[in-house]
PDB file of N, CA and C in Angstrom:
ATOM      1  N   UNK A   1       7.444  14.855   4.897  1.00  0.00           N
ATOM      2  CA  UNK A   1       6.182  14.134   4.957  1.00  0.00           C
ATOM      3  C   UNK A   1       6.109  13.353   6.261  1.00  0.00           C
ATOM      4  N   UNK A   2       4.804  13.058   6.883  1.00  0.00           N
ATOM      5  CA  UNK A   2       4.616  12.622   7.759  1.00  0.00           C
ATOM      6  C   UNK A   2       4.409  11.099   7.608  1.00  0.00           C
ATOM      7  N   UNK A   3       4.695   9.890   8.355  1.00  0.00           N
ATOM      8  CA  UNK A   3       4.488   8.993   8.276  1.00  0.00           C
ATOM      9  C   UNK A   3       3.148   8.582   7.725  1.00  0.00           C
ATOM     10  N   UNK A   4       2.104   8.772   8.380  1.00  0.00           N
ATOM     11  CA  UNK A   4       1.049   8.582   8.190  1.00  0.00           C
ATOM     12  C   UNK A   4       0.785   9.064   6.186  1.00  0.00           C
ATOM     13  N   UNK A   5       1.331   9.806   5.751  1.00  0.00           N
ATOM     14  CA  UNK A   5       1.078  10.657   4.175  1.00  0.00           C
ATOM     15  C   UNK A   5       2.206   9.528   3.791  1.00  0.00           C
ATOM     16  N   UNK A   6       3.272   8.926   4.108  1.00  0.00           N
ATOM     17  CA  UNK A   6       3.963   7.776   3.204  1.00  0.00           C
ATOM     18  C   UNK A   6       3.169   6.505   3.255  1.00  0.00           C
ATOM     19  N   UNK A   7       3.106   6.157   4.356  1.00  0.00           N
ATOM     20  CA  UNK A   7       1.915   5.004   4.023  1.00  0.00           C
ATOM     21  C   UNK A   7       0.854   5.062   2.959  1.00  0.00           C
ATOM     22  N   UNK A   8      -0.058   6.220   3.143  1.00  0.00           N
ATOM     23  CA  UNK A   8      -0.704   6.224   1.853  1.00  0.00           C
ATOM     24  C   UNK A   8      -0.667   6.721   0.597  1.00  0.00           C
ATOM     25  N   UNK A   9       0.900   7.113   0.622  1.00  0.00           N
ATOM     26  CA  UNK A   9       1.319   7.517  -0.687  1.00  0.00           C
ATOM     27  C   UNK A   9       1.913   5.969  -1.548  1.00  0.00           C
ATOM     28  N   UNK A  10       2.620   5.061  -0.547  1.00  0.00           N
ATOM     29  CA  UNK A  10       3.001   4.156  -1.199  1.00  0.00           C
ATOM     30  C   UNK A  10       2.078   2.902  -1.390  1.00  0.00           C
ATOM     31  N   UNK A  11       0.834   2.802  -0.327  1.00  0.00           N
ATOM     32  CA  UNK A  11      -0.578   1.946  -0.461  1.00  0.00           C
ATOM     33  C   UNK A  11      -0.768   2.532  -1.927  1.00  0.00           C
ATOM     34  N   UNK A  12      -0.774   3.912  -2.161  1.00  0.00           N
ATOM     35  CA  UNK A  12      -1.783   4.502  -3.823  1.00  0.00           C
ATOM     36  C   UNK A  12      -1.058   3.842  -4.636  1.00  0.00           C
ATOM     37  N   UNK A  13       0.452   4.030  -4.363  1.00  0.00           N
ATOM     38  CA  UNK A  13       1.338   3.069  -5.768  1.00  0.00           C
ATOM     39  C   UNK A  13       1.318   1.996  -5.781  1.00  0.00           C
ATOM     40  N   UNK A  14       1.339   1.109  -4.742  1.00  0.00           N
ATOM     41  CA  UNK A  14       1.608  -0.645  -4.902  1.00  0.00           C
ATOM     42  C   UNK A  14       0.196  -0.772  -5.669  1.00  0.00           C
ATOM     43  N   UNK A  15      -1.087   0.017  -5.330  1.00  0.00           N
ATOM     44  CA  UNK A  15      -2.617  -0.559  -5.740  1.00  0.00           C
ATOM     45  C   UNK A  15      -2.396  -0.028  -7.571  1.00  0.00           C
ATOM     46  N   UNK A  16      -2.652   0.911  -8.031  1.00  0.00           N
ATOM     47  CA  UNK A  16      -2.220   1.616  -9.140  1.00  0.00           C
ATOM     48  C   UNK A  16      -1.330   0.759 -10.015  1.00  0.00           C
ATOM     49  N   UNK A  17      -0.364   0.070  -9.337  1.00  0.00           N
ATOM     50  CA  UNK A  17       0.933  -0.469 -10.229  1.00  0.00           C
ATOM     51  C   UNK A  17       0.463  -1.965 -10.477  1.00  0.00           C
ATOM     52  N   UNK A  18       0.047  -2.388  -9.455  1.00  0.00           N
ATOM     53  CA  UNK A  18      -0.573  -3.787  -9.222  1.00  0.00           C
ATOM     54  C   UNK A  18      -1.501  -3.908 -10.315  1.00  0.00           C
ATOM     55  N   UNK A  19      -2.650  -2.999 -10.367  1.00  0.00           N
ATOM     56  CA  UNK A  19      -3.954  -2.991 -11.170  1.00  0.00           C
ATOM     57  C   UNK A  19      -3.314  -3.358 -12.828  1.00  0.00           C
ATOM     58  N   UNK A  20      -2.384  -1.941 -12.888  1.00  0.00           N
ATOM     59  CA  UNK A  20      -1.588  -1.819 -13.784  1.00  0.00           C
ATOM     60  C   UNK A  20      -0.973  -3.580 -14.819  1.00  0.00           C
ATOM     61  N   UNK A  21      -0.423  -4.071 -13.747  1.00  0.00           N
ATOM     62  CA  UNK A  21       0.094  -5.133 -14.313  1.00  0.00           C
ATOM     63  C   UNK A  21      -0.674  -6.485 -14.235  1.00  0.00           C
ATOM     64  N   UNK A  22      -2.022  -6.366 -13.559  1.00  0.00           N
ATOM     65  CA  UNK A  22      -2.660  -7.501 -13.553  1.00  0.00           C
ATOM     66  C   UNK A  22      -4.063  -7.452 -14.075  1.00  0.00           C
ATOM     67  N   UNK A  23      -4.850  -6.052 -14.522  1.00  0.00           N
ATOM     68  CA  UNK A  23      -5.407  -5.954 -15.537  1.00  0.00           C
ATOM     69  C   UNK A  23      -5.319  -6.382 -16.772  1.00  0.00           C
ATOM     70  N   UNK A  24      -6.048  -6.973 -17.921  1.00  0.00           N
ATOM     71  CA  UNK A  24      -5.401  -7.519 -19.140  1.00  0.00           C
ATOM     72  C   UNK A  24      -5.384  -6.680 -19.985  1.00  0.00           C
ATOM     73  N   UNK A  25      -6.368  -5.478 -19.775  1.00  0.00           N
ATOM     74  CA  UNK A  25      -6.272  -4.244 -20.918  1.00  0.00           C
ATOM     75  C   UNK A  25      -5.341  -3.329 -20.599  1.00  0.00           C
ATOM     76  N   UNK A  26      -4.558  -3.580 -19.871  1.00  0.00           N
ATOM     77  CA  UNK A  26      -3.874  -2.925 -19.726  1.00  0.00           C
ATOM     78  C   UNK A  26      -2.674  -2.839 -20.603  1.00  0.00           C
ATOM     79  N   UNK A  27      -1.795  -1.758 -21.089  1.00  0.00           N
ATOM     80  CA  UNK A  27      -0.941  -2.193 -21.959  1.00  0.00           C
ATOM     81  C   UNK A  27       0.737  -2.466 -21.098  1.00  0.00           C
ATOM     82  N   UNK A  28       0.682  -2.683 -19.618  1.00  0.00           N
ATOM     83  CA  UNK A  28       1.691  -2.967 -18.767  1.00  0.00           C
ATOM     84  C   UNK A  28       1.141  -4.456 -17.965  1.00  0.00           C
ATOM     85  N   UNK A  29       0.260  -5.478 -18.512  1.00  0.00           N
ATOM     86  CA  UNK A  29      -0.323  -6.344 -18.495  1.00  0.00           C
ATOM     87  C   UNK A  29       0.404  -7.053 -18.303  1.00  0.00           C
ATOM     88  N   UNK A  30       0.548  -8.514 -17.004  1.00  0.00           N
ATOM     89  CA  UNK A  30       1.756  -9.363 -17.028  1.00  0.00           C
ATOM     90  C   UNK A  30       1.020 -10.609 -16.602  1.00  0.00           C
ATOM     91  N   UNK A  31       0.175 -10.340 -15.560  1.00  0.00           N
ATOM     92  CA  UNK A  31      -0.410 -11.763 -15.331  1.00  0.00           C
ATOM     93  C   UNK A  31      -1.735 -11.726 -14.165  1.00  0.00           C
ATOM     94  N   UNK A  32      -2.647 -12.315 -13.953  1.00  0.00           N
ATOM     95  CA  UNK A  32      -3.693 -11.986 -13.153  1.00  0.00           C
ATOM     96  C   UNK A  32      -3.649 -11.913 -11.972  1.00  0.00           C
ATOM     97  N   UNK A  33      -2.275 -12.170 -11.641  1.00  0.00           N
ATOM     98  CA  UNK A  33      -1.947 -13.021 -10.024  1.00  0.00           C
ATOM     99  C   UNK A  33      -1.366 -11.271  -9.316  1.00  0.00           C
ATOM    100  N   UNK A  34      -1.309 -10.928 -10.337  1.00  0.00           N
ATOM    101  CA  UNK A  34      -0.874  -8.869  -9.507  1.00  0.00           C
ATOM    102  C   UNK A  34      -2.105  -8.679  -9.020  1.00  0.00           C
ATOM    103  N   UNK A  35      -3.351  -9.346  -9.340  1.00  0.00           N
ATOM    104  CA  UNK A  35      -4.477  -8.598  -8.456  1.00  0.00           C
ATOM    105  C   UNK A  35      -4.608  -8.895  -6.896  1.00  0.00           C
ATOM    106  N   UNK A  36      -3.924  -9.717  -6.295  1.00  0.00           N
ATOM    107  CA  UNK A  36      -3.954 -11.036  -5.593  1.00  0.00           C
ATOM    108  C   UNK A  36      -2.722  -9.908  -4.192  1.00  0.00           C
ATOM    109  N   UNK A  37      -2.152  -8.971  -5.154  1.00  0.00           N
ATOM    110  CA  UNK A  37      -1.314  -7.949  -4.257  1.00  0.00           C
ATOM    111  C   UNK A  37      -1.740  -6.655  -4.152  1.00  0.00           C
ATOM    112  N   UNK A  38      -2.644  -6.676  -5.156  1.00  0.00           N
ATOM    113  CA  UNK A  38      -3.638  -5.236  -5.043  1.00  0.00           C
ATOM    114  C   UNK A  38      -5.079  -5.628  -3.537  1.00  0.00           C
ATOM    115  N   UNK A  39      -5.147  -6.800  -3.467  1.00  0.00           N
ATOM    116  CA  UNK A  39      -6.150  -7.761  -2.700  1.00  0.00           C
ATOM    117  C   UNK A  39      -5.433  -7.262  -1.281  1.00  0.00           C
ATOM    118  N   UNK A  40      -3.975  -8.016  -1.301  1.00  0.00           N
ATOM    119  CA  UNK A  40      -3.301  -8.025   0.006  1.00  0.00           C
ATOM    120  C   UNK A  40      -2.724  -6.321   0.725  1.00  0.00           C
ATOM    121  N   UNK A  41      -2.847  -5.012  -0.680  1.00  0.00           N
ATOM    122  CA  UNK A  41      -2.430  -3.966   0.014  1.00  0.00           C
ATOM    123  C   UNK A  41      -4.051  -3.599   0.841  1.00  0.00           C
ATOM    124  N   UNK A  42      -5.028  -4.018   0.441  1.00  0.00           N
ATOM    125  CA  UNK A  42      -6.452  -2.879   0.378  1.00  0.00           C
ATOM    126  C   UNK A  42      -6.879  -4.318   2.104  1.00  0.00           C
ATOM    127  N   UNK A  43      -6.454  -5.280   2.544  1.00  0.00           N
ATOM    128  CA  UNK A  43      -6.716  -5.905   3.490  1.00  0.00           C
ATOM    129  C   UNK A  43      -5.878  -4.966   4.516  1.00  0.00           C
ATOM    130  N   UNK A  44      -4.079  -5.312   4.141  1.00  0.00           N
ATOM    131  CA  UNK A  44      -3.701  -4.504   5.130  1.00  0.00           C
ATOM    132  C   UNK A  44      -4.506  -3.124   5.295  1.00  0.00           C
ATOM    133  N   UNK A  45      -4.288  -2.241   4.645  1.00  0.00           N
ATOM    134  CA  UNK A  45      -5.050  -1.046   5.107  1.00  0.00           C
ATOM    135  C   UNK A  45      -6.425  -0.870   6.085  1.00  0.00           C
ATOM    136  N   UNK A  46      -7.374  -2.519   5.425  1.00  0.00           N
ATOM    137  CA  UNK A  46      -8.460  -2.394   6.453  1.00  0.00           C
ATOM    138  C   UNK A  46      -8.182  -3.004   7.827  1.00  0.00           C
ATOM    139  N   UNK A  47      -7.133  -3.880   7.828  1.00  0.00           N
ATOM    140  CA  UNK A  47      -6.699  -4.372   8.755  1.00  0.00           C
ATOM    141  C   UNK A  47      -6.149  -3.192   9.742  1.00  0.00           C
ATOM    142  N   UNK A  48      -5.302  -2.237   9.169  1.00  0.00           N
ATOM    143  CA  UNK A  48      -4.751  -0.670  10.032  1.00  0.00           C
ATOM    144  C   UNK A  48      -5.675  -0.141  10.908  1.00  0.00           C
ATOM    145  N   UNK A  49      -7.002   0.132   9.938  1.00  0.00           N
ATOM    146  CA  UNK A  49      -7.950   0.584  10.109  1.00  0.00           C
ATOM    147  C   UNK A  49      -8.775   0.378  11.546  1.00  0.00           C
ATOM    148  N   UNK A  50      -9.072  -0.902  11.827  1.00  0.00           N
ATOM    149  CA  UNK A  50      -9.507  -1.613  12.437  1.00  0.00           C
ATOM    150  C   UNK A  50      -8.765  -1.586  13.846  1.00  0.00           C
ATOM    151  N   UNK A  51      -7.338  -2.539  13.797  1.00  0.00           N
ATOM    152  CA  UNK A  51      -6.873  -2.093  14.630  1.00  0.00           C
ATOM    153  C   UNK A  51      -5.631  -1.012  15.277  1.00  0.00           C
ATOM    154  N   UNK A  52      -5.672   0.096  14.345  1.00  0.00           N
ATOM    155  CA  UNK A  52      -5.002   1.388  14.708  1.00  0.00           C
ATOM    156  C   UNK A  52      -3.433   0.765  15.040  1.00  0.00           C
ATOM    157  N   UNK A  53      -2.769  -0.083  14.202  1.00  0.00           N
ATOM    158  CA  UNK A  53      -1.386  -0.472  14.059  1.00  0.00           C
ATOM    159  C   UNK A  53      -1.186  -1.010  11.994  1.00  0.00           C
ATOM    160  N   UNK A  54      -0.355  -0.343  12.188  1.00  0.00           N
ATOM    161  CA  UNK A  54       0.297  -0.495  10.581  1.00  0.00           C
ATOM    162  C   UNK A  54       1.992  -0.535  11.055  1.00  0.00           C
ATOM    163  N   UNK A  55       2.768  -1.951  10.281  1.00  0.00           N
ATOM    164  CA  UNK A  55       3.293  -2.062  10.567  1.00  0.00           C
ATOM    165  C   UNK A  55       4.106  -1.231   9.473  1.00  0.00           C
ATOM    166  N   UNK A  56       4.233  -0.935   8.230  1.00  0.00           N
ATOM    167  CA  UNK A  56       5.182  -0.137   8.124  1.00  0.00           C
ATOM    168  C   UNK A  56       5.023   1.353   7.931  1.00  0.00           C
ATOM    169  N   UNK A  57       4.212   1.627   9.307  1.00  0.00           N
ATOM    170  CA  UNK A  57       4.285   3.146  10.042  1.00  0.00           C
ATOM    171  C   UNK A  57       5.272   2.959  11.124  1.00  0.00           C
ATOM    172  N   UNK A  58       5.019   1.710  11.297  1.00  0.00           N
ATOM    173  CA  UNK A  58       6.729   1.302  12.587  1.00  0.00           C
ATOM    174  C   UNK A  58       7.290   1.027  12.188  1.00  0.00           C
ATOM    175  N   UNK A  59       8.010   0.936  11.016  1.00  0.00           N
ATOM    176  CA  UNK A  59       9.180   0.460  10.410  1.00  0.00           C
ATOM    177  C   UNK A  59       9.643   2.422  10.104  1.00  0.00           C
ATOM    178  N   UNK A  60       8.899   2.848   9.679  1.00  0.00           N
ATOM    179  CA  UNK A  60       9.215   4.705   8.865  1.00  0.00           C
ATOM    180  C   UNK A  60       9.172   5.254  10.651  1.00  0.00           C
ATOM    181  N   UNK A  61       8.643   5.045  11.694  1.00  0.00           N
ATOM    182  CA  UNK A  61       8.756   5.521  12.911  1.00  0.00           C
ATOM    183  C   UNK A  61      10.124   5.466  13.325  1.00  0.00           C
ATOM    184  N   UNK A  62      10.883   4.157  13.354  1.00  0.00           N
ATOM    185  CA  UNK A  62      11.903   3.691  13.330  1.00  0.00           C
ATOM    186  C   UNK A  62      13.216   4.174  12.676  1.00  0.00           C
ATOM    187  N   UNK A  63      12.563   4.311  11.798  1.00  0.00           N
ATOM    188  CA  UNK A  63      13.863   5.274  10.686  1.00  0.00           C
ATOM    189  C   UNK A  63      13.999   6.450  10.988  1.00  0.00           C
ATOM    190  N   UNK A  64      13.183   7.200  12.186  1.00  0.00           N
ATOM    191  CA  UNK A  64      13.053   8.411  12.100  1.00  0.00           C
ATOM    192  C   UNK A  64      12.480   9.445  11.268  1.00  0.00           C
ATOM    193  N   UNK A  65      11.067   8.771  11.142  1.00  0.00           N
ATOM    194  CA  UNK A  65       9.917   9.981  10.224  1.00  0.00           C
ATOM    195  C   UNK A  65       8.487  10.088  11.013  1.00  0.00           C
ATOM    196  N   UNK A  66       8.741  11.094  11.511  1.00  0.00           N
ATOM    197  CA  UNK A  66       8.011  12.132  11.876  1.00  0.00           C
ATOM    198  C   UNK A  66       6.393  11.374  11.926  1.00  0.00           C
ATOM    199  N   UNK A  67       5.959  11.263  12.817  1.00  0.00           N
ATOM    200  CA  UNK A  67       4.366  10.516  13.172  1.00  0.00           C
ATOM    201  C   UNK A  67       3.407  11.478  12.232  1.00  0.00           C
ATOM    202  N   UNK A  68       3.056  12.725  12.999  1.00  0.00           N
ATOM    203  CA  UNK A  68       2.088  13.728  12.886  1.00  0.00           C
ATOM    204  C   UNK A  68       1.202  12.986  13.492  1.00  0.00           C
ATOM    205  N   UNK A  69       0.006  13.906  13.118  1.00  0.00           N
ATOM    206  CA  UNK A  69      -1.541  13.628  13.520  1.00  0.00           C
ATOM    207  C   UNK A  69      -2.547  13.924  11.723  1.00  0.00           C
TER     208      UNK A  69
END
């Protein structure tokens, strides 16, 4: 996988898992304050967006995974 496909493979899980546990109908329900990290993944991303740096695409660059386009 290319860097760029882990970033938004692991943005889909932190948002998904977050919802997960800070939804109240949920039956993995823990407390309201998980929305507050579902808040902070969907900023970074617009923040990426905006200015074409994500920092942990330089952290997986670093490790040696593959950029792509």
């Amino acid at each position: 996988m290319k860097s760029w496909q882990i970033v938004r493979l692991v943005a889909g899980t932190f948002i998904l898992l977050s919802l997960a546990l800070g939804v109240q109908g949920s039956p993995m329900f823990v407390s309201e304050w998980w929305l507050a990290f579902t808040a902070f993944v969907g900023a970074n991303l617009l923040q990426s967006a905006l200015t074409q740096w994500c920092l942990m695409e330089s952290i997986l660059r670093k490790l040696g995974v593959q950029a792509g386009s």
